[in-house]
N, C-alpha and C. Protein backbone atom coordinates (compact mmCIF):
# COMPACT_ATOMS: atom_id res chain seq x y z
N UNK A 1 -49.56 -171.84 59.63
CA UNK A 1 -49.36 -171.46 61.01
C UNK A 1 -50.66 -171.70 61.78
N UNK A 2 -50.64 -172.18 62.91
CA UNK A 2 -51.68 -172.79 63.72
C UNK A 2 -52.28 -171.73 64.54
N UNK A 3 -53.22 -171.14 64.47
CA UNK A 3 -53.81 -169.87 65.79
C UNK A 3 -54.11 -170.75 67.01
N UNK A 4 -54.27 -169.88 68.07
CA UNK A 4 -54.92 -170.62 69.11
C UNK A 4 -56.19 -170.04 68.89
N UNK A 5 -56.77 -170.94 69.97
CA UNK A 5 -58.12 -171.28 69.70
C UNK A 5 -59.09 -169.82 69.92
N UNK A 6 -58.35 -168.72 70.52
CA UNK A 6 -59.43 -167.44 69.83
C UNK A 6 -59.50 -166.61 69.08
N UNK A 7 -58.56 -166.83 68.41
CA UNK A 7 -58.35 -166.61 66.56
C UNK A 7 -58.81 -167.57 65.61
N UNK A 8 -59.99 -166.79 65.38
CA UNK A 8 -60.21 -167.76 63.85
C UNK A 8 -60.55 -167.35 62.55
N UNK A 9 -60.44 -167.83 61.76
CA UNK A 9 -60.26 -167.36 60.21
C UNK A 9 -61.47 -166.87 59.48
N UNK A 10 -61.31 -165.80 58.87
CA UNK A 10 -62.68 -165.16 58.31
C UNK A 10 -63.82 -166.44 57.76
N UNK A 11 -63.70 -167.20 57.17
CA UNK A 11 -64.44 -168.22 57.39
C UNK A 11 -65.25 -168.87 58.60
N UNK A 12 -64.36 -168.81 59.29
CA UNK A 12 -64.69 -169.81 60.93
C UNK A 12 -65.72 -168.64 61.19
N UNK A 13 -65.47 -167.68 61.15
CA UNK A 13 -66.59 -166.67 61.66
C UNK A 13 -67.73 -166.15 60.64
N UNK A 14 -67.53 -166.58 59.64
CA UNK A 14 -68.91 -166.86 58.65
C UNK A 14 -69.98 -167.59 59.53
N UNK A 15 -69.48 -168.96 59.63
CA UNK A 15 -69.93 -170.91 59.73
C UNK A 15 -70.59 -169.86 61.40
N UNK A 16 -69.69 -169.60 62.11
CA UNK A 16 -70.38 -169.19 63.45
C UNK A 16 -71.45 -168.07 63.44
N UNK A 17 -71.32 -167.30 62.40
CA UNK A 17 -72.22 -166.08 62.44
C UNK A 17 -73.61 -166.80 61.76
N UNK A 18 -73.45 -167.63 61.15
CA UNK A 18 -74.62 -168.35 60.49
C UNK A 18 -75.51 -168.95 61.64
N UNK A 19 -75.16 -169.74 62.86
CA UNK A 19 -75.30 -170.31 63.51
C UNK A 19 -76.12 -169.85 65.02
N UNK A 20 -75.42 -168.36 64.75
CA UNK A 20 -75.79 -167.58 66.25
C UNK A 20 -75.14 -167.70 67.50
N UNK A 21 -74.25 -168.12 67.04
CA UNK A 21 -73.12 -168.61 68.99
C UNK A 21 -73.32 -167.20 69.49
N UNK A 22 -73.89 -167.61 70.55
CA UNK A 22 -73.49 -166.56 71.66
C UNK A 22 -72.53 -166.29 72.15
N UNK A 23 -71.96 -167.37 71.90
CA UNK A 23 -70.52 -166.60 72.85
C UNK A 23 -69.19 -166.19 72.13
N UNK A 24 -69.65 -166.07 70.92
CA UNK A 24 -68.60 -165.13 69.91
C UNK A 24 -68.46 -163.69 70.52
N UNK A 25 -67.47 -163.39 70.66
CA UNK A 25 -67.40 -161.85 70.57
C UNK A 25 -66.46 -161.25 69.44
N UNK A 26 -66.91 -160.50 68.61
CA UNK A 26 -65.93 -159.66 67.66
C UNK A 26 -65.27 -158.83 67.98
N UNK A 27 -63.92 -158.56 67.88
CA UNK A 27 -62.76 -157.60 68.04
C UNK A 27 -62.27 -157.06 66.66
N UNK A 28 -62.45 -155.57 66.66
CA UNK A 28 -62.02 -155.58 65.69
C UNK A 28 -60.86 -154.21 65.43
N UNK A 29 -59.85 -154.88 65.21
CA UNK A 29 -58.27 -154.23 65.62
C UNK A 29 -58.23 -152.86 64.68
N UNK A 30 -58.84 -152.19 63.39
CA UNK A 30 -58.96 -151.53 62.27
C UNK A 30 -58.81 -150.29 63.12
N UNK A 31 -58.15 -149.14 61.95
CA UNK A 31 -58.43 -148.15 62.72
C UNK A 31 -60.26 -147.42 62.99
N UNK A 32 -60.02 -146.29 63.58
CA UNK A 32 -61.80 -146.20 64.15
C UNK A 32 -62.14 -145.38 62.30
N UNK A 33 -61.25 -144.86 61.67
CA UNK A 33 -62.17 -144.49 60.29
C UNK A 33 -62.49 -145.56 59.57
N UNK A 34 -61.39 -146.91 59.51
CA UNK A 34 -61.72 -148.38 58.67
C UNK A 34 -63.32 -148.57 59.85
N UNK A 35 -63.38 -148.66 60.39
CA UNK A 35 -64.27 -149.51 61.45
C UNK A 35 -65.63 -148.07 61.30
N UNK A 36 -65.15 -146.92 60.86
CA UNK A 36 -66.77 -146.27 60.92
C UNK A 36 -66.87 -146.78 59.26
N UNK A 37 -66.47 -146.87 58.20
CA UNK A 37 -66.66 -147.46 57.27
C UNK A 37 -67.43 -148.53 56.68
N UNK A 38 -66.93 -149.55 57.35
CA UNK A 38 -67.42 -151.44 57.05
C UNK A 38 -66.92 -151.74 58.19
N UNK A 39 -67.75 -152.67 59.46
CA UNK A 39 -67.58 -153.71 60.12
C UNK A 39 -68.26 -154.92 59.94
N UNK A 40 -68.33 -155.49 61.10
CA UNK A 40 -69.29 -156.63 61.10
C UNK A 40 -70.34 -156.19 62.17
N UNK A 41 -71.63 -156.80 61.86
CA UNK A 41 -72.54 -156.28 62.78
C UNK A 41 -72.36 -156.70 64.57
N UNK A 42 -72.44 -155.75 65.47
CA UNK A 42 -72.03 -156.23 67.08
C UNK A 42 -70.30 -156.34 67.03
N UNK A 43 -69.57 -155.82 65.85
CA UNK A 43 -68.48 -156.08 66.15
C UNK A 43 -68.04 -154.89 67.48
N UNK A 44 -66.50 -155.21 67.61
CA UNK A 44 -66.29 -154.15 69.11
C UNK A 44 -65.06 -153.49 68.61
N UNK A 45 -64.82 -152.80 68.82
CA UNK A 45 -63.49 -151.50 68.19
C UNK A 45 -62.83 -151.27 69.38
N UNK A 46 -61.57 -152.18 68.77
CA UNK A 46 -60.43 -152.05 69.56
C UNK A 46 -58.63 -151.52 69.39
N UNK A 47 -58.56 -150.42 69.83
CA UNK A 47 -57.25 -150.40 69.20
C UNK A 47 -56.35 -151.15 69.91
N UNK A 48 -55.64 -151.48 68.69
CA UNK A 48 -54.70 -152.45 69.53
C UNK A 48 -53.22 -152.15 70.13
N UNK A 49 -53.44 -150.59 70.29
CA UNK A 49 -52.44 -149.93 70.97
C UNK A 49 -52.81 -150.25 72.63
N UNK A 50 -54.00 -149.91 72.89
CA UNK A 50 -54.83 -150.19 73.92
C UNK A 50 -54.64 -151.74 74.77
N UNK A 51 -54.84 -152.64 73.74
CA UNK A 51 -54.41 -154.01 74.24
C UNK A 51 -52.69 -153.91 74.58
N UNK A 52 -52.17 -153.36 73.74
CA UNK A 52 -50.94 -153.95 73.93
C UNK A 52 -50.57 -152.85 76.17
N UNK A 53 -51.27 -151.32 76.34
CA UNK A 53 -50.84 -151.12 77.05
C UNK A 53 -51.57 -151.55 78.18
N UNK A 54 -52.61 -152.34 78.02
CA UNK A 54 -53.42 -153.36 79.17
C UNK A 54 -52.26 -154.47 79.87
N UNK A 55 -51.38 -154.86 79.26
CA UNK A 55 -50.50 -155.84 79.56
C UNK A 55 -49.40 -155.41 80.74
């Protein structure tokens, strides 16, 4: 299955985190106890109840 282009695969965001893009931003959908646990560093905590009632 093909993502669009601001989904990308735990890999793709290795290769970019190696690199330093600035203009990555991390979202990260987990609940807030997964996310006080293990994230990624600068990631952003989002529930995605939240997105869905932004729409």
């Amino acid at each position: 299955m093909s993502l669009p282009d601001y989904f990308i695969e735990r890999n793709q965001l290795e290769e970019r985190l190696l690199h330093n893009n600035d203009n990555l931003v991390i979202v990260d959908l987990s609940s807030a106890e997964q996310y006080e646990k293990v994230h990624k560093p600068d990631a952003h905590s989002i529930r995605y109840s939240d997105i869905l009632k932004s729409r």
